[in-house]
PDB file of N, CA and C in Angstrom:
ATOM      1  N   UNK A   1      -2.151 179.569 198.326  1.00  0.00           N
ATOM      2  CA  UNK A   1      -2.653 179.127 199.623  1.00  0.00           C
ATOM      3  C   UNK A   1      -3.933 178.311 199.451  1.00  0.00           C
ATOM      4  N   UNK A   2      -4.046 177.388 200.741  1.00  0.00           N
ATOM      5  CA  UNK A   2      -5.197 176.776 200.814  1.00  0.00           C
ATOM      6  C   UNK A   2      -6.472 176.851 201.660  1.00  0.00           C
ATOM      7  N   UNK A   3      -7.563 176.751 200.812  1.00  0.00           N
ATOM      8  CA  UNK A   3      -8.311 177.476 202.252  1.00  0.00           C
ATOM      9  C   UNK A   3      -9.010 175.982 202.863  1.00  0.00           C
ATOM     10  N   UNK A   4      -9.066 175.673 204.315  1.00  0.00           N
ATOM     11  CA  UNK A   4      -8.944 174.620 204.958  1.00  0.00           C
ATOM     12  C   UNK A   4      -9.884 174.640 205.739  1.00  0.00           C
ATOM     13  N   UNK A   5     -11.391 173.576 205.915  1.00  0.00           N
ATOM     14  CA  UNK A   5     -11.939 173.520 207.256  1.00  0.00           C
ATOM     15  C   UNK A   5     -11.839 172.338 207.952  1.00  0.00           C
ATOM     16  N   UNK A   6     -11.624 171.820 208.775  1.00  0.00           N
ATOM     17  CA  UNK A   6     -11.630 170.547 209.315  1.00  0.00           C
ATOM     18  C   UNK A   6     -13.099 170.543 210.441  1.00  0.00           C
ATOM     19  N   UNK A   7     -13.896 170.050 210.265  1.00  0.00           N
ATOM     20  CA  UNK A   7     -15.346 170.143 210.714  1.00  0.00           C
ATOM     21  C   UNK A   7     -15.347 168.022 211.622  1.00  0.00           C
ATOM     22  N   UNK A   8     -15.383 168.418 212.761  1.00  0.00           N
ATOM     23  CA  UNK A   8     -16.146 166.830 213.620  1.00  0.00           C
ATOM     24  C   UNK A   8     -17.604 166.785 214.033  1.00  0.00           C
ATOM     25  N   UNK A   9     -18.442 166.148 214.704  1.00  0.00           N
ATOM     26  CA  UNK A   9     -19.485 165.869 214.673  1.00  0.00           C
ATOM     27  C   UNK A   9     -19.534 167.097 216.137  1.00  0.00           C
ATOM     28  N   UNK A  10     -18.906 167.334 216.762  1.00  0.00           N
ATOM     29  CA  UNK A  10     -18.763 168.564 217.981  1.00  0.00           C
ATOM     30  C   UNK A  10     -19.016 169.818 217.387  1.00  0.00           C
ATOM     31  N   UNK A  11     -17.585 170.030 216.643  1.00  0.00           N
ATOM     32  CA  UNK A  11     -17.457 171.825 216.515  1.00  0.00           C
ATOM     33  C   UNK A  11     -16.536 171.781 215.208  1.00  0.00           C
ATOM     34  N   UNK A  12     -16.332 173.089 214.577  1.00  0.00           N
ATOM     35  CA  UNK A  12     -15.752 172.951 213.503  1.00  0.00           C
ATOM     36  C   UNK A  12     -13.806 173.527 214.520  1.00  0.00           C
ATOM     37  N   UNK A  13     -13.322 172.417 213.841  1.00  0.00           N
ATOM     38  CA  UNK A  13     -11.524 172.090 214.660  1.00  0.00           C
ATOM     39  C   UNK A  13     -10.482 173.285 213.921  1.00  0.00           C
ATOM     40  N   UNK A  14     -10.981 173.544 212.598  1.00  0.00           N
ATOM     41  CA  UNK A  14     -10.261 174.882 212.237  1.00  0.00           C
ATOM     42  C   UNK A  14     -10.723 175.262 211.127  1.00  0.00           C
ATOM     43  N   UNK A  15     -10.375 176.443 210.659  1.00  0.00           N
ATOM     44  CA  UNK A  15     -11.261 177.060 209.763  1.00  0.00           C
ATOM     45  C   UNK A  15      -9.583 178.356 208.931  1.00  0.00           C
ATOM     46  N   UNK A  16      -9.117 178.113 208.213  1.00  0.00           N
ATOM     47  CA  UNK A  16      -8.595 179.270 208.011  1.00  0.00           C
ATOM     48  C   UNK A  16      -7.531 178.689 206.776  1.00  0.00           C
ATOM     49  N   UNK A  17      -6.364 179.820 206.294  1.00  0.00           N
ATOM     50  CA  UNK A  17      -5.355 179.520 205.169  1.00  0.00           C
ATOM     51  C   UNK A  17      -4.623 178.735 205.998  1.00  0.00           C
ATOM     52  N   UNK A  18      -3.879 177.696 204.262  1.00  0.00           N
ATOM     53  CA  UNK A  18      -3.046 177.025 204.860  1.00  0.00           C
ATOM     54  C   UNK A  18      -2.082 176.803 203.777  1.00  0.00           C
ATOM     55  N   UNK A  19      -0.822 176.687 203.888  1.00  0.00           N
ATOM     56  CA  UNK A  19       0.258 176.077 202.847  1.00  0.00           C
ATOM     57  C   UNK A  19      -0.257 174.991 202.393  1.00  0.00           C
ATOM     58  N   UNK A  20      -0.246 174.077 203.339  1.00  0.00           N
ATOM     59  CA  UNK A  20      -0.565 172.266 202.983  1.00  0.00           C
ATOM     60  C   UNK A  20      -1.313 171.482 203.804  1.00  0.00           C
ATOM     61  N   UNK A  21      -1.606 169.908 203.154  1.00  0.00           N
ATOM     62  CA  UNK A  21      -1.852 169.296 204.516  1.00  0.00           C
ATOM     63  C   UNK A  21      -1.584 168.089 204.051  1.00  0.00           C
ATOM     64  N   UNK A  22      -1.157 167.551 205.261  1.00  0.00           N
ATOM     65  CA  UNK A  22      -1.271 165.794 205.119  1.00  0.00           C
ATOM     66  C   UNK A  22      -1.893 165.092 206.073  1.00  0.00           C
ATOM     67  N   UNK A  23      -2.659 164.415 205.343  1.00  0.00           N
ATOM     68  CA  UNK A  23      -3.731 163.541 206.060  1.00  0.00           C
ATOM     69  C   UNK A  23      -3.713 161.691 205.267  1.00  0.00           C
ATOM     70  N   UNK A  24      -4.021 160.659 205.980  1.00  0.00           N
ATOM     71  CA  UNK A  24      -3.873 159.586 206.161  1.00  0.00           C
ATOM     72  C   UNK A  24      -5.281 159.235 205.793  1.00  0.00           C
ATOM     73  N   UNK A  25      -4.919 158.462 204.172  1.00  0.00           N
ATOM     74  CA  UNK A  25      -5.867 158.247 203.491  1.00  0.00           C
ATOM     75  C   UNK A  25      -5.575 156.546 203.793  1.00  0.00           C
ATOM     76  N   UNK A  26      -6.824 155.908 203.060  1.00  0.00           N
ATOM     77  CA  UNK A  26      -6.487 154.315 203.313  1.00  0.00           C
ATOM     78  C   UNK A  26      -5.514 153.575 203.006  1.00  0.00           C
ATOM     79  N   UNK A  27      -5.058 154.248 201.731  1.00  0.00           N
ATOM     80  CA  UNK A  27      -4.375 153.743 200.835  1.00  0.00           C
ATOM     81  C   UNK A  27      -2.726 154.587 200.786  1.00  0.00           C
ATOM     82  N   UNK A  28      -2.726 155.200 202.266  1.00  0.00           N
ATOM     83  CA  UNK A  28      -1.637 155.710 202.529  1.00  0.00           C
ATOM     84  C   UNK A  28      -1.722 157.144 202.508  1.00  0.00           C
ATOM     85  N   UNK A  29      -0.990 157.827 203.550  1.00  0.00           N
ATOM     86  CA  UNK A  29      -0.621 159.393 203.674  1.00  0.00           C
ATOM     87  C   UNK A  29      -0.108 159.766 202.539  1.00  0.00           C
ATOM     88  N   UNK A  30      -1.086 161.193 202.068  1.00  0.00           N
ATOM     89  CA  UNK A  30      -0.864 161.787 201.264  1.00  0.00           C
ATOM     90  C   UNK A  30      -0.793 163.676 201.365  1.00  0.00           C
ATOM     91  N   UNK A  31       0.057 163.848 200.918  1.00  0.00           N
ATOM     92  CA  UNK A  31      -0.199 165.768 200.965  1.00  0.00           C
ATOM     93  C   UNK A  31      -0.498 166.308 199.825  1.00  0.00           C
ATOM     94  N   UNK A  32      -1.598 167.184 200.496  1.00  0.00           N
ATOM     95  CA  UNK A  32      -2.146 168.029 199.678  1.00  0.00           C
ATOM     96  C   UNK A  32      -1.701 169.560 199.269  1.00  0.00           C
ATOM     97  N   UNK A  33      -1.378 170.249 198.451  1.00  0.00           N
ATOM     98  CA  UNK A  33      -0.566 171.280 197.655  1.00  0.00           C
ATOM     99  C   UNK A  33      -1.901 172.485 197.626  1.00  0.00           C
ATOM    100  N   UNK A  34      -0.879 173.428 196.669  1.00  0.00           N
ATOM    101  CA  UNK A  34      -1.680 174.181 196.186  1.00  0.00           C
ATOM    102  C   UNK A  34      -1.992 174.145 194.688  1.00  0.00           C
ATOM    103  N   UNK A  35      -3.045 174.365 194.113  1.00  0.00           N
ATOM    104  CA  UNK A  35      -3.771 173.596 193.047  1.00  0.00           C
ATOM    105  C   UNK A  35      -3.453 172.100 192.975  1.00  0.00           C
ATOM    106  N   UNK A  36      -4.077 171.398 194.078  1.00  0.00           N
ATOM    107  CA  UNK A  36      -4.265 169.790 193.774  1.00  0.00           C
ATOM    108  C   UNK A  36      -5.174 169.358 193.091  1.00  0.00           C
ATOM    109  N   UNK A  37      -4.963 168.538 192.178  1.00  0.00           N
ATOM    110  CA  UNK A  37      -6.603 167.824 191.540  1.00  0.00           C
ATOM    111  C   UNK A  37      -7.753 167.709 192.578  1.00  0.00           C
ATOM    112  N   UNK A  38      -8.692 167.446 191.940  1.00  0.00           N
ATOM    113  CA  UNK A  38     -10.236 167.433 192.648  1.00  0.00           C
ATOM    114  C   UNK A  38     -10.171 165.917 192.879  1.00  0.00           C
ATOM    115  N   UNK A  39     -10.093 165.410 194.306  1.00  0.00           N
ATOM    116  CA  UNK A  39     -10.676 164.286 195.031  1.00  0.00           C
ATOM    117  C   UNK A  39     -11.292 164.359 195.692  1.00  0.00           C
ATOM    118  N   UNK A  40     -12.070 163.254 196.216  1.00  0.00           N
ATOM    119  CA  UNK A  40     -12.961 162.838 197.166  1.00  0.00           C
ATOM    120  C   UNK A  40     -12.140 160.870 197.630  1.00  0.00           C
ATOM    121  N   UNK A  41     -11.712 161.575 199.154  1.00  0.00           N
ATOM    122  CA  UNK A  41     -11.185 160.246 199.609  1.00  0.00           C
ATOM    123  C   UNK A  41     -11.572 159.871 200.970  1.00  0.00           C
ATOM    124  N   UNK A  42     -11.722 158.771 201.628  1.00  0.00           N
ATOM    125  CA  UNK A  42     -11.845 158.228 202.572  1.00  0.00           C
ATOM    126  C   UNK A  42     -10.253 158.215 203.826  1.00  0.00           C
ATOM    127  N   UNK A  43     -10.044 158.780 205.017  1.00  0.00           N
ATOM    128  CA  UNK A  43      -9.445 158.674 205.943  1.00  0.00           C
ATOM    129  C   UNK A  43      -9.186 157.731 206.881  1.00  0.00           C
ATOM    130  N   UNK A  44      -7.856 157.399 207.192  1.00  0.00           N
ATOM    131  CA  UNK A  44      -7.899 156.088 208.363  1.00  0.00           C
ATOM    132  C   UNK A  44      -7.782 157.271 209.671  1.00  0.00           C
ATOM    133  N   UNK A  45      -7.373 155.890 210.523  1.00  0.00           N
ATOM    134  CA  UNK A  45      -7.148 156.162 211.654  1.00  0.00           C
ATOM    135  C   UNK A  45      -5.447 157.274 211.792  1.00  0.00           C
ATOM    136  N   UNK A  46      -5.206 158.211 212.205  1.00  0.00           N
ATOM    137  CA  UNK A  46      -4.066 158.620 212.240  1.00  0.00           C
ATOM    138  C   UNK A  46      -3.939 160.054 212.496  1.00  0.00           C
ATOM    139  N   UNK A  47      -3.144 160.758 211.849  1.00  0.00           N
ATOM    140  CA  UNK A  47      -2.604 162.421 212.309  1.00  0.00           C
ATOM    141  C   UNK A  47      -2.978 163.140 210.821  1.00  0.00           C
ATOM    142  N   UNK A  48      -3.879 164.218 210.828  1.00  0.00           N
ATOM    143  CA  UNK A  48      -3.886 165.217 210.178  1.00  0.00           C
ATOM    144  C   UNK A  48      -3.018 166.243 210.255  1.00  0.00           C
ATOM    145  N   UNK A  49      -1.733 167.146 209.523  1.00  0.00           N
ATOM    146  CA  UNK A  49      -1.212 167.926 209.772  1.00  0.00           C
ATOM    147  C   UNK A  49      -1.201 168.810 208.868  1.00  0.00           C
ATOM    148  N   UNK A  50      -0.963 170.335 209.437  1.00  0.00           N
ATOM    149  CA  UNK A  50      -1.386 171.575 208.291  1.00  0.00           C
ATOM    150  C   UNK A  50      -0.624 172.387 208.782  1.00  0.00           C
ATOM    151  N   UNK A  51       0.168 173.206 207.382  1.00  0.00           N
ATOM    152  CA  UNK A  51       1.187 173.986 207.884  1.00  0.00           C
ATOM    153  C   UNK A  51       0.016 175.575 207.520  1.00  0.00           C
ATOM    154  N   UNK A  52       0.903 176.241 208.713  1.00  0.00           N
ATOM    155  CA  UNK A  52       0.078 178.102 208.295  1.00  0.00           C
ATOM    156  C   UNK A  52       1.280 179.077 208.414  1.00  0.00           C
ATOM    157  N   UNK A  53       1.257 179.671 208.311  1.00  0.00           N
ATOM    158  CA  UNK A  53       2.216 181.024 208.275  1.00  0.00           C
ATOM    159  C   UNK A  53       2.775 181.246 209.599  1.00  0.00           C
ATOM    160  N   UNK A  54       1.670 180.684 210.537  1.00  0.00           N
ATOM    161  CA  UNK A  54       2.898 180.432 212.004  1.00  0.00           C
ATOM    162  C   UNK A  54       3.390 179.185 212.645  1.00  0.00           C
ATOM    163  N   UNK A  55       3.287 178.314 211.485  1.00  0.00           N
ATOM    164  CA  UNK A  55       3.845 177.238 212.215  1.00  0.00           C
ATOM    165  C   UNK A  55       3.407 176.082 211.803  1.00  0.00           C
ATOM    166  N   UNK A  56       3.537 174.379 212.350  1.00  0.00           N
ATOM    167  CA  UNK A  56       2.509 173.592 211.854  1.00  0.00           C
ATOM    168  C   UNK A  56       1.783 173.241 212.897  1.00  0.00           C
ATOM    169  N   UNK A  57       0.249 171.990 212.679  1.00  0.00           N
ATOM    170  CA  UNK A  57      -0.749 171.858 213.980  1.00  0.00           C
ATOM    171  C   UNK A  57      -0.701 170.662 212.876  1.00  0.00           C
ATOM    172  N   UNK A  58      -1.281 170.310 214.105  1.00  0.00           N
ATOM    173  CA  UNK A  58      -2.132 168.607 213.936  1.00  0.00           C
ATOM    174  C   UNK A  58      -3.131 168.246 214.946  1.00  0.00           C
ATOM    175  N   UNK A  59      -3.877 167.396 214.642  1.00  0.00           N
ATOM    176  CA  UNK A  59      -4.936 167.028 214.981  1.00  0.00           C
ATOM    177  C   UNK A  59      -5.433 165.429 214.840  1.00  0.00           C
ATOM    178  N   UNK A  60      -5.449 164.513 215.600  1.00  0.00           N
ATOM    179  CA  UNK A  60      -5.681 163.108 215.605  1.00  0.00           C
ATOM    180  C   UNK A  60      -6.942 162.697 215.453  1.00  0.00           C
ATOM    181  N   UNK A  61      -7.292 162.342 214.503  1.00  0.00           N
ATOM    182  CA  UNK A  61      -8.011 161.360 214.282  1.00  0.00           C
ATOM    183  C   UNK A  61      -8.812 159.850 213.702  1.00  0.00           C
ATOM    184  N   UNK A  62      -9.769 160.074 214.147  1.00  0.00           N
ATOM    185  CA  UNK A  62     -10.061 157.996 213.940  1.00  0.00           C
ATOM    186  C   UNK A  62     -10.826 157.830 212.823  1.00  0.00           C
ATOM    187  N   UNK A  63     -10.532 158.561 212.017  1.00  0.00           N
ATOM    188  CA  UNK A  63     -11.358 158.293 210.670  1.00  0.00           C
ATOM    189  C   UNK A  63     -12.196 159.419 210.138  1.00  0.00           C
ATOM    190  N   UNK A  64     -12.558 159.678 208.606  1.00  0.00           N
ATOM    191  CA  UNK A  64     -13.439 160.294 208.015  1.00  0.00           C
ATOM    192  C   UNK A  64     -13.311 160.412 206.598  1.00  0.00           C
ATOM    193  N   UNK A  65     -13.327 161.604 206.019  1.00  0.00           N
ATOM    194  CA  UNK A  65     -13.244 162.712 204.521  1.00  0.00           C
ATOM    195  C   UNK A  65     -12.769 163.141 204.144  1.00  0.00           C
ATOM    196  N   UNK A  66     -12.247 163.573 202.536  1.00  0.00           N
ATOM    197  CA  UNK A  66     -11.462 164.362 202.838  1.00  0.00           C
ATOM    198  C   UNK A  66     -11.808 165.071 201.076  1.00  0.00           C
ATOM    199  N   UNK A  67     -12.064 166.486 200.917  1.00  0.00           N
ATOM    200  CA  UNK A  67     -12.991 166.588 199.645  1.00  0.00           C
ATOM    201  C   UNK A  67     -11.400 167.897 198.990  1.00  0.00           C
ATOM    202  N   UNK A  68     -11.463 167.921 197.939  1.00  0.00           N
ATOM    203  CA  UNK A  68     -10.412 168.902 197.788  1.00  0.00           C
ATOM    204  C   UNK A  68     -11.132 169.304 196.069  1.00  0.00           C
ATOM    205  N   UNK A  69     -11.441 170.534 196.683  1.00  0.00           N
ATOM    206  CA  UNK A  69     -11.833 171.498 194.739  1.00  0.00           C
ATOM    207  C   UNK A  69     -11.445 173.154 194.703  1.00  0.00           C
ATOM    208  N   UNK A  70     -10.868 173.309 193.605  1.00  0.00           N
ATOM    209  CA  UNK A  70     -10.631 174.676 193.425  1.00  0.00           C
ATOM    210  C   UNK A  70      -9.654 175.118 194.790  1.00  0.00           C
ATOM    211  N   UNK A  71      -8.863 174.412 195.303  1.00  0.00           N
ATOM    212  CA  UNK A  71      -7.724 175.256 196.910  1.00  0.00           C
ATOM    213  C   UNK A  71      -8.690 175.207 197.795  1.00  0.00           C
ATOM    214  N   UNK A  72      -9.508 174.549 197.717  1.00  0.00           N
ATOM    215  CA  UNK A  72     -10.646 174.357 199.122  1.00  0.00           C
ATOM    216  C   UNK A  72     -10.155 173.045 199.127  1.00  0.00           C
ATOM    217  N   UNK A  73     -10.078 172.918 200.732  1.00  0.00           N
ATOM    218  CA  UNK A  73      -9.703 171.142 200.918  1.00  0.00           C
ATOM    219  C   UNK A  73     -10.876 171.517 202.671  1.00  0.00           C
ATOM    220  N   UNK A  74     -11.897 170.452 202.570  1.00  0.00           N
ATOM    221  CA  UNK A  74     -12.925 169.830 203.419  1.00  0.00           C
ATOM    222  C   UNK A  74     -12.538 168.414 204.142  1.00  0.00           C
ATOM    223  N   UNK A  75     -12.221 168.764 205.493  1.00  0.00           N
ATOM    224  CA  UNK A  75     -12.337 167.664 205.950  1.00  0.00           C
ATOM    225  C   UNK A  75     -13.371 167.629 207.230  1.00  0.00           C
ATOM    226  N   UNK A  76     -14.069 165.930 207.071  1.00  0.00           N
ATOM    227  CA  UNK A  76     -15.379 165.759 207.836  1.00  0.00           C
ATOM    228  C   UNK A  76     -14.746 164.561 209.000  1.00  0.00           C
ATOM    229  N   UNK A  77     -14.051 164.669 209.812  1.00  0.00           N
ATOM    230  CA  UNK A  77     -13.564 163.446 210.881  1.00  0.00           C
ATOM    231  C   UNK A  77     -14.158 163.232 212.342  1.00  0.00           C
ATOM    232  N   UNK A  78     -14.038 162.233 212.404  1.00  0.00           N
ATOM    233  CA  UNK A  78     -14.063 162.006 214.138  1.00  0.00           C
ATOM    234  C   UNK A  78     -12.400 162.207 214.782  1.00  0.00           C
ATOM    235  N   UNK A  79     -12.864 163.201 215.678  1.00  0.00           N
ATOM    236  CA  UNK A  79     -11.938 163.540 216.470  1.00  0.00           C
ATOM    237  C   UNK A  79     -11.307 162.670 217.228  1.00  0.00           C
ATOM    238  N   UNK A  80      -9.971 161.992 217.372  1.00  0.00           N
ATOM    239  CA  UNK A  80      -9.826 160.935 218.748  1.00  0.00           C
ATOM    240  C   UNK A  80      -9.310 161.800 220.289  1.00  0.00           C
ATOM    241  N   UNK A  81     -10.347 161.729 220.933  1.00  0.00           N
ATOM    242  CA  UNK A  81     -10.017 162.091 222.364  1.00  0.00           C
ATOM    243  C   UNK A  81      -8.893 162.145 222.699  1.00  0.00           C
ATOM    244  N   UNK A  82      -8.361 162.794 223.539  1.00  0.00           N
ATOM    245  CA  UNK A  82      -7.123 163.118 224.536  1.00  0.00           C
ATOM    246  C   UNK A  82      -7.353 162.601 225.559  1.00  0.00           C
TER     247      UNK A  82
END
């Protein structure tokens, strides 16, 4: 498992385990595993999605971070409004 925070300039958007995630890097959507190499990448505009033990979520946004070490994956985004 992965442990996952997704943090915006508001409030932190989730905090907890996760199977996976895919998030929309510049250079194209990519998913992240369990034991992924250590990056540090830049985010476009698009859909973050993360699967958990009940299901999957997503979350839209317009850009940010995205840090992944040791099954910790950090992401720092701007949220896009509803």
């Amino acid at each position: 498992m992965l442990q996952l925070k997704i943090v915006s300039p508001e409030k932190i958007e989730f905090e907890g385990e996760v199977e996976s995630v895919l998030v929309p890097g510049t250079q194209g959507q990519f998913e992240i595993l369990n034991d992924h190499a250590p990056l540090i990448s830049t985010l476009d505009k698009g859909v973050v999605e993360y699967g958990t033990k009940d299901g999957k979520s997503r979350v839209d946004i317009l850009g940010g971070f995205v840090e992944v070490q040791q099954n910790v994956v950090s992401l720092c985004v701007e949220v896009k409004e509803s």
